[in-house]
N, C-alpha and C. Protein backbone atom coordinates (compact mmCIF):
# COMPACT_ATOMS: atom_id res chain seq x y z
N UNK A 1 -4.09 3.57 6.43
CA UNK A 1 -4.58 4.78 5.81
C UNK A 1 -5.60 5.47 6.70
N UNK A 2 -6.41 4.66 7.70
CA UNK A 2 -7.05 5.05 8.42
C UNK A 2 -6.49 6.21 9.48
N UNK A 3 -5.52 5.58 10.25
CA UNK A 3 -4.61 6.09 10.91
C UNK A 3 -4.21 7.41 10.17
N UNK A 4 -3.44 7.57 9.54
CA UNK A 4 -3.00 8.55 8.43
C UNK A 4 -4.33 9.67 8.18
N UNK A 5 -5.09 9.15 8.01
CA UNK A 5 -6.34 10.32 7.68
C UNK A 5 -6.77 10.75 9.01
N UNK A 6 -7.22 10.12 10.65
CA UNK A 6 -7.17 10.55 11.44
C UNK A 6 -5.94 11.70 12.27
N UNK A 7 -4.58 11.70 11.67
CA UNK A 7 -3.24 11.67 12.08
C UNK A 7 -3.57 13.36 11.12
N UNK A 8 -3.84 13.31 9.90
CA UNK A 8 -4.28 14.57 9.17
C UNK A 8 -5.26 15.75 9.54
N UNK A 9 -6.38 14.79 10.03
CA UNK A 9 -7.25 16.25 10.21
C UNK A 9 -6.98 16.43 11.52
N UNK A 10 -6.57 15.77 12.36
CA UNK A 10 -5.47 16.40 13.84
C UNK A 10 -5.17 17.48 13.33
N UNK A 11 -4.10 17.10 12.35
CA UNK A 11 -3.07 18.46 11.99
C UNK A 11 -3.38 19.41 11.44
N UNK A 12 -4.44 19.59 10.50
CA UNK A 12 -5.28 20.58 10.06
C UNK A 12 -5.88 21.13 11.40
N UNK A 13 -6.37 20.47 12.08
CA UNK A 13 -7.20 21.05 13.38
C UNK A 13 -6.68 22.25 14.17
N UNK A 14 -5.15 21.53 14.44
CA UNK A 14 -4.23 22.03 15.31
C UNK A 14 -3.57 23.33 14.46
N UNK A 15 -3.56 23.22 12.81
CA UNK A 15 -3.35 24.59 12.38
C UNK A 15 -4.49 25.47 12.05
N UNK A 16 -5.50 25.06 12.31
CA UNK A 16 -6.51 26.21 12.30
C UNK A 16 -6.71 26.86 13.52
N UNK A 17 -6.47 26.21 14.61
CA UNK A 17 -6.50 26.63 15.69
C UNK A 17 -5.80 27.45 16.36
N UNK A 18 -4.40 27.35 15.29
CA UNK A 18 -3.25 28.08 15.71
C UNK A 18 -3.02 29.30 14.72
N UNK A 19 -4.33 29.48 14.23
CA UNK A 19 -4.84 30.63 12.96
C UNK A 19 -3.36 29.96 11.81
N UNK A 20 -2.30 29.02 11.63
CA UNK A 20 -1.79 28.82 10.12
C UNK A 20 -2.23 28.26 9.28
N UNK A 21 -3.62 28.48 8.66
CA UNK A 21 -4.26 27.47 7.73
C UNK A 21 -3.67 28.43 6.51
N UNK A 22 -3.41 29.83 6.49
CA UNK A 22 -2.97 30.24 5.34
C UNK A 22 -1.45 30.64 4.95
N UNK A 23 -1.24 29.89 6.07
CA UNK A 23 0.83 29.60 5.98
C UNK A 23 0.87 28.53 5.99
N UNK A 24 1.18 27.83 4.58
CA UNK A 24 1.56 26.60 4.47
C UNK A 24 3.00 25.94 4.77
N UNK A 25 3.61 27.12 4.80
CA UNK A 25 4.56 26.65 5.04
C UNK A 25 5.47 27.04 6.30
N UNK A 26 4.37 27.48 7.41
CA UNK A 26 4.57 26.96 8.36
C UNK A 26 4.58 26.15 9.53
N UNK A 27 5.34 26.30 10.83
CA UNK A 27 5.37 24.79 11.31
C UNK A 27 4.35 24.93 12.45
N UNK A 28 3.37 23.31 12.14
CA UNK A 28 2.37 23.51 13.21
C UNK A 28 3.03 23.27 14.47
N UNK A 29 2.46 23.21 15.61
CA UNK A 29 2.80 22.53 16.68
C UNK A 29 2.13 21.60 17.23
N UNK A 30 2.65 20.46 16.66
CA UNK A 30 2.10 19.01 16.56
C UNK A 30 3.70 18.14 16.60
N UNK A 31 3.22 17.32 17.58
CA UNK A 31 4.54 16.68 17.78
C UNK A 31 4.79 15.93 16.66
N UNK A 32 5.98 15.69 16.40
CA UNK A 32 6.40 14.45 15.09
C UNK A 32 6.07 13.03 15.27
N UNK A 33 5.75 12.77 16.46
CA UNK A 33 5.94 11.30 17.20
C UNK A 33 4.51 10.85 16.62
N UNK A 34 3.59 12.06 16.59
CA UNK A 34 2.17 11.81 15.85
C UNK A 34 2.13 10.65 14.46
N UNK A 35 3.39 10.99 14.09
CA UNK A 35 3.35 10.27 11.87
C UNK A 35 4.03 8.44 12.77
N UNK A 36 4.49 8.49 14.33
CA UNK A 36 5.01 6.88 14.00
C UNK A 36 4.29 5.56 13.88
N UNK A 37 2.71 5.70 14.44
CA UNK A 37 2.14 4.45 14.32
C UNK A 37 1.43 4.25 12.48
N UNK A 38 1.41 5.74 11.79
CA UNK A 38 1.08 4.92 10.39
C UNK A 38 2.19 4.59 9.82
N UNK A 39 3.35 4.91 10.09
CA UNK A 39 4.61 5.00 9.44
C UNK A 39 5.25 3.13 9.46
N UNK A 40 4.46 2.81 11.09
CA UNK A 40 5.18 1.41 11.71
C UNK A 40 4.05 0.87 10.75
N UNK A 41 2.65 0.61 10.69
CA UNK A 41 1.91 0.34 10.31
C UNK A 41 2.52 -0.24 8.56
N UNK A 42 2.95 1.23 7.72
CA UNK A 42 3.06 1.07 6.46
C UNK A 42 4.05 -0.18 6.65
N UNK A 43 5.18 0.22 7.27
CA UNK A 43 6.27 -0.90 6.84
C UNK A 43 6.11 -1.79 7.35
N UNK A 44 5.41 -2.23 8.18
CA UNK A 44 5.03 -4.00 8.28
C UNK A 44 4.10 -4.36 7.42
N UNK A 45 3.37 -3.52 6.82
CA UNK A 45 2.42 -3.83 5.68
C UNK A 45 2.94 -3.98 4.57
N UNK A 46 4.71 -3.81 4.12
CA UNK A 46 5.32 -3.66 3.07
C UNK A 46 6.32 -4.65 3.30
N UNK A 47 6.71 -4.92 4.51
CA UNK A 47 7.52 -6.31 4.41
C UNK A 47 6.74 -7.80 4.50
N UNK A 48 4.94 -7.57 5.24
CA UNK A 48 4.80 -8.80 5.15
C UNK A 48 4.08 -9.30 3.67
N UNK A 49 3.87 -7.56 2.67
CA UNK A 49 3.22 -8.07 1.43
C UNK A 49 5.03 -8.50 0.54
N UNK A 50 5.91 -7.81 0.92
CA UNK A 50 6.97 -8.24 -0.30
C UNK A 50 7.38 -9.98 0.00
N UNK A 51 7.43 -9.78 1.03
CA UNK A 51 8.01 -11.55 1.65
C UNK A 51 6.93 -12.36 1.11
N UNK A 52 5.65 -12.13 1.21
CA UNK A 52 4.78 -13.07 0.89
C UNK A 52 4.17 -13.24 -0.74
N UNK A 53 4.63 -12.22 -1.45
CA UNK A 53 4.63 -12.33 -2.79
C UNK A 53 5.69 -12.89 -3.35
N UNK A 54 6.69 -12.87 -2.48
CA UNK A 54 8.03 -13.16 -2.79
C UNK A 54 8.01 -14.65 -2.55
N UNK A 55 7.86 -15.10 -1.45
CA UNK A 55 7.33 -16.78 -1.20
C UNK A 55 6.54 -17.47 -1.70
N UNK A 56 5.67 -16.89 -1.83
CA UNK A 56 4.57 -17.50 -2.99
C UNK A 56 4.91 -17.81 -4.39
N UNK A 57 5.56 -16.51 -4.91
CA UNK A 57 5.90 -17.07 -6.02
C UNK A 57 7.20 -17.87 -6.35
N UNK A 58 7.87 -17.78 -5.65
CA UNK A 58 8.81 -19.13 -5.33
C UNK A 58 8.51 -20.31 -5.11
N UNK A 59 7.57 -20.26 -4.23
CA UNK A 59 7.26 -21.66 -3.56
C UNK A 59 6.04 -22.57 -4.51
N UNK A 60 4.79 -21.62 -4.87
CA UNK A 60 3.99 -22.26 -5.42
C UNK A 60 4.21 -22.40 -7.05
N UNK A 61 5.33 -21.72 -7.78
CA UNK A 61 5.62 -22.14 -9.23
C UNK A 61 6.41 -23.14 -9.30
N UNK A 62 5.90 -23.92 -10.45
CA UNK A 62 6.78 -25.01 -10.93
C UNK A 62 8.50 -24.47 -11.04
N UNK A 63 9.26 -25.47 -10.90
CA UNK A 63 10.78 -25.40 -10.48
C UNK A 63 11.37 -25.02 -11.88
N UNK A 64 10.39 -24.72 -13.33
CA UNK A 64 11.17 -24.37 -14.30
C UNK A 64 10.66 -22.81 -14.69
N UNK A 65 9.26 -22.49 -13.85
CA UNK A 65 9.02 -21.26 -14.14
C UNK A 65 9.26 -20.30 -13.12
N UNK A 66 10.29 -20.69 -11.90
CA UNK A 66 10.57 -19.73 -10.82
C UNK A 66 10.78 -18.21 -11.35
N UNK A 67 11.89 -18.03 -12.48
CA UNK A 67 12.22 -16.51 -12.44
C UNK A 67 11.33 -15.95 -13.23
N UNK A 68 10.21 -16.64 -13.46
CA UNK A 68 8.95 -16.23 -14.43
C UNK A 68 8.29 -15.47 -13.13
N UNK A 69 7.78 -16.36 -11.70
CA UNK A 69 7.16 -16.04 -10.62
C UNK A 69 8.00 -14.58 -10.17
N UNK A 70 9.44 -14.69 -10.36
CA UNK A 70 10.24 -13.49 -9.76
C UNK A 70 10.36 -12.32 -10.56
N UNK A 71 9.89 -12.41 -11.56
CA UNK A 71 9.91 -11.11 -12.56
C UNK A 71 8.13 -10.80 -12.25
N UNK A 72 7.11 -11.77 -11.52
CA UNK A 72 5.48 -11.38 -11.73
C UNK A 72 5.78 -10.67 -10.66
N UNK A 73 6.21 -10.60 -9.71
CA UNK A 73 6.79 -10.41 -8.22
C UNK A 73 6.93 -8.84 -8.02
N UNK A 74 8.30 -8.85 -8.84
CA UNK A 74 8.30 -7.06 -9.25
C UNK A 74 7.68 -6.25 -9.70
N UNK A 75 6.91 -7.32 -11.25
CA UNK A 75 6.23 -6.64 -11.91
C UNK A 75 4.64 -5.90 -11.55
N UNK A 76 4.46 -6.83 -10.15
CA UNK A 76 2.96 -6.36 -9.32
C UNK A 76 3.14 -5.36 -8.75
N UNK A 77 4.45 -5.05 -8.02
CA UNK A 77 5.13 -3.95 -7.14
C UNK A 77 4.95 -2.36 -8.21
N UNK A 78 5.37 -2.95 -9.71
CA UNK A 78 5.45 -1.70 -10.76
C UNK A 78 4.48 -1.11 -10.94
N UNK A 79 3.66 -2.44 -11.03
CA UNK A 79 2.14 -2.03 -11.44
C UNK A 79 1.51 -1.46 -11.01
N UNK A 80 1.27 -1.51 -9.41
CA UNK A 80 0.91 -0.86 -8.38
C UNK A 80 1.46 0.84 -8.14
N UNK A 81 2.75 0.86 -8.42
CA UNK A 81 3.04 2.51 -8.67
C UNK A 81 2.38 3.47 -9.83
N UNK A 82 2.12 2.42 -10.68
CA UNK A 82 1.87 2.80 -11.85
C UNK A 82 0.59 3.04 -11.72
N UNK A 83 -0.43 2.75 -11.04
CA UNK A 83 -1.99 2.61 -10.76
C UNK A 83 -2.10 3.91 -9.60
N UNK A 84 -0.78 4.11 -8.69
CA UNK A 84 -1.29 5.03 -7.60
C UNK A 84 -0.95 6.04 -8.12
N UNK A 85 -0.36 6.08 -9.42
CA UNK A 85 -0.21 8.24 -9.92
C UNK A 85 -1.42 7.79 -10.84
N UNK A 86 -2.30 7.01 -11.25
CA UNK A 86 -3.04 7.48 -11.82
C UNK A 86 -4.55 7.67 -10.81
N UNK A 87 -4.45 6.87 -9.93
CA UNK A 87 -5.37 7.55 -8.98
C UNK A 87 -5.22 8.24 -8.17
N UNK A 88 -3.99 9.08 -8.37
CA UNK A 88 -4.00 10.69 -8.16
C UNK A 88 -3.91 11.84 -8.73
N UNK A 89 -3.99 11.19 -10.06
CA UNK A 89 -4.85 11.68 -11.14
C UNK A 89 -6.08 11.82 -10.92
N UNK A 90 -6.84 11.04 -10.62
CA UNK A 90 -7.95 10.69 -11.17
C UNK A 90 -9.09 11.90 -9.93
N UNK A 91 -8.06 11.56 -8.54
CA UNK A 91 -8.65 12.26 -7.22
C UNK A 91 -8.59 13.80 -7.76
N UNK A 92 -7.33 14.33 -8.05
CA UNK A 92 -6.99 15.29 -8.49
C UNK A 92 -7.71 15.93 -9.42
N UNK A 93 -8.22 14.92 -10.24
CA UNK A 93 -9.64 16.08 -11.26
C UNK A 93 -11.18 15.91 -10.59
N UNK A 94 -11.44 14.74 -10.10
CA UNK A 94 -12.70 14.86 -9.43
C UNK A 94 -12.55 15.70 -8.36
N UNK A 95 -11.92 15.89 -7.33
CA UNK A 95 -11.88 16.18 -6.07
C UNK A 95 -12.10 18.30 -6.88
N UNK A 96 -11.20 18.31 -7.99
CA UNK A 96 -11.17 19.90 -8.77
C UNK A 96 -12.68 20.14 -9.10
N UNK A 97 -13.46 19.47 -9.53
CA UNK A 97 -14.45 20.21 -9.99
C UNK A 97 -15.77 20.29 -9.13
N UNK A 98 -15.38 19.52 -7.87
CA UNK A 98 -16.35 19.63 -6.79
C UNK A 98 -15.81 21.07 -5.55
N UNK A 99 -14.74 22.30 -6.36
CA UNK A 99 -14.98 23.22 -6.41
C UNK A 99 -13.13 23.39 -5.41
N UNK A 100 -12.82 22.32 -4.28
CA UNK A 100 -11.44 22.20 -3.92
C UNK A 100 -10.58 20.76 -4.08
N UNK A 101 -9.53 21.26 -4.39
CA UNK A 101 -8.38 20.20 -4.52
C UNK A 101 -8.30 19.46 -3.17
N UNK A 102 -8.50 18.13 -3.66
CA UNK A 102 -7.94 17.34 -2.50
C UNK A 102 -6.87 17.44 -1.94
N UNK A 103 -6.04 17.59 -2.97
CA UNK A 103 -4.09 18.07 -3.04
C UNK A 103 -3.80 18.86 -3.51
N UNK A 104 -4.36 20.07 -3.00
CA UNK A 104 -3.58 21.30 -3.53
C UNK A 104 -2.71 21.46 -2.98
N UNK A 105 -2.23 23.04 -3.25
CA UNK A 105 -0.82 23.84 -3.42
C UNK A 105 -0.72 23.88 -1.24
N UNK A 106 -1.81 24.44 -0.81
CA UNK A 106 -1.96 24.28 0.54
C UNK A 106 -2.40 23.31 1.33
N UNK A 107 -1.82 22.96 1.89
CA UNK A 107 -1.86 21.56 2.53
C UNK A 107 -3.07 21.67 3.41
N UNK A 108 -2.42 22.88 4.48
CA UNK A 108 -3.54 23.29 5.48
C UNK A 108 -4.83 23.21 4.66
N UNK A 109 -5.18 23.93 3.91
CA UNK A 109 -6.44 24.48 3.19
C UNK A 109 -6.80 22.92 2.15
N UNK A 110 -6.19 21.92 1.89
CA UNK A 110 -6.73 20.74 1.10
C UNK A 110 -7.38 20.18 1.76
N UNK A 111 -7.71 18.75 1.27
CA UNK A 111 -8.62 18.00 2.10
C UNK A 111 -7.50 16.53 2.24
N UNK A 112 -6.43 16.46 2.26
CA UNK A 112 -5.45 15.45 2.35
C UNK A 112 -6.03 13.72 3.36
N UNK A 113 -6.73 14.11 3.93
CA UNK A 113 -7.83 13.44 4.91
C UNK A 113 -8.67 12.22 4.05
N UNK A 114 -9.53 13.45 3.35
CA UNK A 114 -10.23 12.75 2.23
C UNK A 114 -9.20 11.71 1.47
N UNK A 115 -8.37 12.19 0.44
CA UNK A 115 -7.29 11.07 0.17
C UNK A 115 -7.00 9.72 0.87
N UNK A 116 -6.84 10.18 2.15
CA UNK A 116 -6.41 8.85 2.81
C UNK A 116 -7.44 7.89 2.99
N UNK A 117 -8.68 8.44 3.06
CA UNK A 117 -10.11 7.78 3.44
C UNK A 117 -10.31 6.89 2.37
N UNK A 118 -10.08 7.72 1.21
CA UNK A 118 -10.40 6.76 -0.26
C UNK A 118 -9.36 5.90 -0.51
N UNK A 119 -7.91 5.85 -0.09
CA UNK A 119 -7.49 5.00 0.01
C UNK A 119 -7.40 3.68 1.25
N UNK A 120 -8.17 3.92 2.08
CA UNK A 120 -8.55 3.50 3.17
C UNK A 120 -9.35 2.75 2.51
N UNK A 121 -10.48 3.02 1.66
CA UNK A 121 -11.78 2.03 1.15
C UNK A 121 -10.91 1.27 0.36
N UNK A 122 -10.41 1.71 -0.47
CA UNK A 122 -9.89 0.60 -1.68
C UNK A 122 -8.71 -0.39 -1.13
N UNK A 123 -8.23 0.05 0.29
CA UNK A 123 -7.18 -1.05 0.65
C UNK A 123 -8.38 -2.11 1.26
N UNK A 124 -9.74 -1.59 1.52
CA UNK A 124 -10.49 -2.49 2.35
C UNK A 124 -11.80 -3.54 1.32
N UNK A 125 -11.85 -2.87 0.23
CA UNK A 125 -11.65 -3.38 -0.86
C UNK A 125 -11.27 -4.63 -1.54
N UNK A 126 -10.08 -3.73 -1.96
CA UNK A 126 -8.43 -4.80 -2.01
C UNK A 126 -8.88 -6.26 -1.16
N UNK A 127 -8.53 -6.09 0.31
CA UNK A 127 -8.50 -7.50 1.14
C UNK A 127 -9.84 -7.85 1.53
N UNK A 128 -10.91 -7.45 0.72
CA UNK A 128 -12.14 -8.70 0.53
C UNK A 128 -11.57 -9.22 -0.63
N UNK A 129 -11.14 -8.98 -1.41
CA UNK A 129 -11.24 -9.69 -3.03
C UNK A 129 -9.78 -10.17 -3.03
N UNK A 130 -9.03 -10.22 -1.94
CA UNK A 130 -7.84 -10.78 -1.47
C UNK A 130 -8.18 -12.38 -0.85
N UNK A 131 -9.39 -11.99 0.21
CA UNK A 131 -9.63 -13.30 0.64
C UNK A 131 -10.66 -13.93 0.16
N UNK A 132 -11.00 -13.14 -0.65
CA UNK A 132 -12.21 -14.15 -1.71
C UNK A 132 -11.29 -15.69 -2.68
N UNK A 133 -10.12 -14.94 -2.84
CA UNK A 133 -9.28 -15.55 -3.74
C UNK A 133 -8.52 -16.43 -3.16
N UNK A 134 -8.19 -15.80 -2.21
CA UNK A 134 -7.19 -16.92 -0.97
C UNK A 134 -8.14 -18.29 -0.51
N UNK A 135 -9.07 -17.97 -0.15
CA UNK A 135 -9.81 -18.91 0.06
C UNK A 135 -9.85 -19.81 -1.15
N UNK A 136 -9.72 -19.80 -2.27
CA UNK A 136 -9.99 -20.57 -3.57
C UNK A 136 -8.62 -21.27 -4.18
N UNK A 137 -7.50 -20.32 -3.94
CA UNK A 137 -6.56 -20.96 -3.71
C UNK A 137 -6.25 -22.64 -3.54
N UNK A 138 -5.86 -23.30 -4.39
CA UNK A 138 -4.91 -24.36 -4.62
C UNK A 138 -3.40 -24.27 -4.22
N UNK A 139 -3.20 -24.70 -2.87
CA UNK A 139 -1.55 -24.56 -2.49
C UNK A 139 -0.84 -26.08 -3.23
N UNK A 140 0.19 -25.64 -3.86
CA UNK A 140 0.95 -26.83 -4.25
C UNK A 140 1.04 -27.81 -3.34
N UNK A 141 1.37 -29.13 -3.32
CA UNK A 141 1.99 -29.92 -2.60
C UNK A 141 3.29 -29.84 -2.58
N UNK A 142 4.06 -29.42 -0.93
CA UNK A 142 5.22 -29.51 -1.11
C UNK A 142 5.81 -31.02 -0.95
N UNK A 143 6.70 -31.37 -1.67
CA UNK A 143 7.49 -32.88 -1.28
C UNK A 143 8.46 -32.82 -0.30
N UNK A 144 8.71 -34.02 0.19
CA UNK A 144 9.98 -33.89 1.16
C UNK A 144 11.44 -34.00 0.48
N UNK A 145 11.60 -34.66 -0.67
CA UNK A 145 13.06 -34.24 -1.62
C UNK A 145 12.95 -33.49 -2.59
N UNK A 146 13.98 -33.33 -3.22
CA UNK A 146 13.86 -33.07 -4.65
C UNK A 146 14.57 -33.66 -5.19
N UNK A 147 14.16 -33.27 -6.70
CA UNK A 147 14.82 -34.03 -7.74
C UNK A 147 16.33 -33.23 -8.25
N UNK A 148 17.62 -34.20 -7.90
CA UNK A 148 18.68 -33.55 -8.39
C UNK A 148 19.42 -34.24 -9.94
N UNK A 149 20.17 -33.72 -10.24
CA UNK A 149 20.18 -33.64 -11.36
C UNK A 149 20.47 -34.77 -12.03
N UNK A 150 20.66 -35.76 -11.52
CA UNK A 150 20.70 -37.25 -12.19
C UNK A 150 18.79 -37.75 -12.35
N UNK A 151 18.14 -36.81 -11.66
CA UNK A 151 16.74 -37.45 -12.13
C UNK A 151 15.86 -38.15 -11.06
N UNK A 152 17.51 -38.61 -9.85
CA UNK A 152 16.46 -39.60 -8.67
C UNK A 152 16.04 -38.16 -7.67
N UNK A 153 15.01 -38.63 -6.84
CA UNK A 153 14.57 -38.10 -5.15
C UNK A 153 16.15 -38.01 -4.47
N UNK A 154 16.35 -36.91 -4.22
CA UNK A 154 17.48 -36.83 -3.38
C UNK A 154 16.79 -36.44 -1.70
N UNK A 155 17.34 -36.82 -0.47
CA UNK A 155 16.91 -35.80 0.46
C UNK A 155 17.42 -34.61 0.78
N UNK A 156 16.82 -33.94 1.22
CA UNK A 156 16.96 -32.48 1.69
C UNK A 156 17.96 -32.53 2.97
């Protein structure tokens, strides 16, 4: 998000400079290649959180509450969408009565920057109280067999 908010007021920069702050909808001249390191950024940040929510809750639930762990799995993923329209809600009326829209109608003319910043704090946030918890963490013991369905240790 850091990236992303630096990557923004570039582009605001580069359209004020190029007098389109009041054509939104036209095209700055800013290369595209600018959006690939938050873009690489997001999606390794999205495959190593799905894999690892995804492993975890596989690995560390008991063997009768797995699709319990695989429905918490999704259901964190939901939750999380469900939390980011309301804190753009929430930006969206504070950011209004301190006189401009963070996300308004003009991109050029918003503060889209700001957005990313505040989500910048709360992802930084987020992973203190990530590793507050990790650290406290109890990892299961994994065994070397399992139990198949007659009841004995089978090996793997």
């Amino acid at each position: 998000m850091a990236v992303a908010a630096s990557v923004e007021a570039k582009r605001v920069n580069i359209a004020r400079d190029n007098g389109l702050v009041d054509e939104p909808k036209s095209v700055v001249p800013m290369a595209i290649w600018w959006l690939v390191p938050q873009y690489v950024i997001c999606g390794l940040a999205d495959v190593f959180t799905v894999v690892g929510l995804q492993e975890l809750f596989y690995d560390q639930m008991p063997v009768e509450m797995r699709s319990v762990g695989a429905a918490a799995y999704i259901s964190v993923i939901g939750i999380g969408s469900f939390l980011s329209s309301g804190l753009i809600c929430i930006v969206q009326g504070v950011s209004s009565r301190g006189g401009r829209e963070w996300l308004g109608d003009n991109i050029n003319r918003a503060n889209l920057e700001y957005f990313y910043w505040v989500l910048a704090a709360l992802s930084a946030v987020n992973f203190c109280g990530y590793v507050c918890l990790a650290r406290r963490f109890v990892y299961k013991r994994a065994e070397v067999g399992f139990q198949g369905r007659s009841g004995e240790k089978e090996l793997e």
